[in-house]
Protein backbone atom coordinates (compact mmCIF):
# COMPACT_ATOMS: atom_id res chain seq x y z
CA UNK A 1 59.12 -116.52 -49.40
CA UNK A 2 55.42 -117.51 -49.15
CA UNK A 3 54.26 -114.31 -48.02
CA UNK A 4 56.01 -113.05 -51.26
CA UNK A 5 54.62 -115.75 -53.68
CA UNK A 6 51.02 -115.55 -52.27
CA UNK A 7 51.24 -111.22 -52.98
CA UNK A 8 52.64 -112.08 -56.40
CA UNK A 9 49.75 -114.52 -57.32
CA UNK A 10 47.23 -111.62 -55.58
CA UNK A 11 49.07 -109.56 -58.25
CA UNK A 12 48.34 -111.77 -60.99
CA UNK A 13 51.96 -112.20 -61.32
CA UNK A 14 51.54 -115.98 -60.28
CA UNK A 15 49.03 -117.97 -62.06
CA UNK A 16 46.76 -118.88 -58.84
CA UNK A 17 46.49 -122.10 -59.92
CA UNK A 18 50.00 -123.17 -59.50
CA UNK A 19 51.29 -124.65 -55.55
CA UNK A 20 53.89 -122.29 -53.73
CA UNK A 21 55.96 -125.87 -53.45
CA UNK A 22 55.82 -125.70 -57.49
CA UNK A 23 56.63 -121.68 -57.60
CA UNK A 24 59.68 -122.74 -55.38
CA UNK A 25 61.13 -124.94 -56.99
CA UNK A 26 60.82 -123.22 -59.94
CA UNK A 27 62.49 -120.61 -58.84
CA UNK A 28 65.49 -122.81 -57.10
CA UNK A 29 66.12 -124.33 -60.35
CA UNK A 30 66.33 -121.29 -62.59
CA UNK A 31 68.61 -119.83 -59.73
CA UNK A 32 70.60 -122.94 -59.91
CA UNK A 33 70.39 -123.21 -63.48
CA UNK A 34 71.42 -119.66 -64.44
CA UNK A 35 74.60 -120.09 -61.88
CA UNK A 36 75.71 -123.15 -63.50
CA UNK A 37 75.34 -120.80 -66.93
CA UNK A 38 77.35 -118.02 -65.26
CA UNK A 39 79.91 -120.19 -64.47
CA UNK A 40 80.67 -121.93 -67.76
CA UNK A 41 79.92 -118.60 -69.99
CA UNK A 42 82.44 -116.70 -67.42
CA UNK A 43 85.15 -119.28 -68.09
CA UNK A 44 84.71 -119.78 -71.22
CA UNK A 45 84.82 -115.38 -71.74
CA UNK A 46 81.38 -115.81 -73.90
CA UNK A 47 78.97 -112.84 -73.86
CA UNK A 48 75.38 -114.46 -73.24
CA UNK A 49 72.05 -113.07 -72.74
CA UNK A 50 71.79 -115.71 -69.44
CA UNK A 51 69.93 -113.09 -67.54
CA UNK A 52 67.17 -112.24 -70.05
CA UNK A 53 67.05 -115.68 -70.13
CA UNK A 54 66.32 -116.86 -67.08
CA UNK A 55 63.97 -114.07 -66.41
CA UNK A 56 62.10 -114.84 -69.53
CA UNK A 57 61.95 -118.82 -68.15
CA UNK A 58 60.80 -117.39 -64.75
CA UNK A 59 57.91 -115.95 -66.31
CA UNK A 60 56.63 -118.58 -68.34
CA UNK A 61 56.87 -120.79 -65.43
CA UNK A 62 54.69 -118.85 -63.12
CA UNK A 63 52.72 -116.65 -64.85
CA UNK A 64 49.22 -117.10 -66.06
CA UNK A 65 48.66 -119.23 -69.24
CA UNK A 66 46.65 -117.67 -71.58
């Protein structure tokens, strides 16, 4: 996983500027967060836009503010 955050930040993927301890648990609590979402939309048979969603929150997370 830090081998793979520290070539996404090279990338400019990953604002430099952020820890790999912050990247990570970013990324553990959209995970969590978008299972959780799963779950209750799956249930409940509602058609969501959960992925977009959480990839959308990923981003703004790590990447670079500008």
């Amino acid at each position: 996983m830090r081998t793979l955050l520290i070539r996404l930040q090279a990338a400019g993927e990953i604002d430099p500027a952020v820890s790999l301890e912050y990247c990570c648990t970013a990324i553990f609590s959209a995970v969590v967060g978008g299972l959780i979402g799963l779950c209750v939309t799956a249930e409940c048979g509602i058609q969501s836009g959960l992925p977009e969603n959480l990839k959308m929150l990923l981003h703004r997370t790590l990447q670079v503010q500008q």
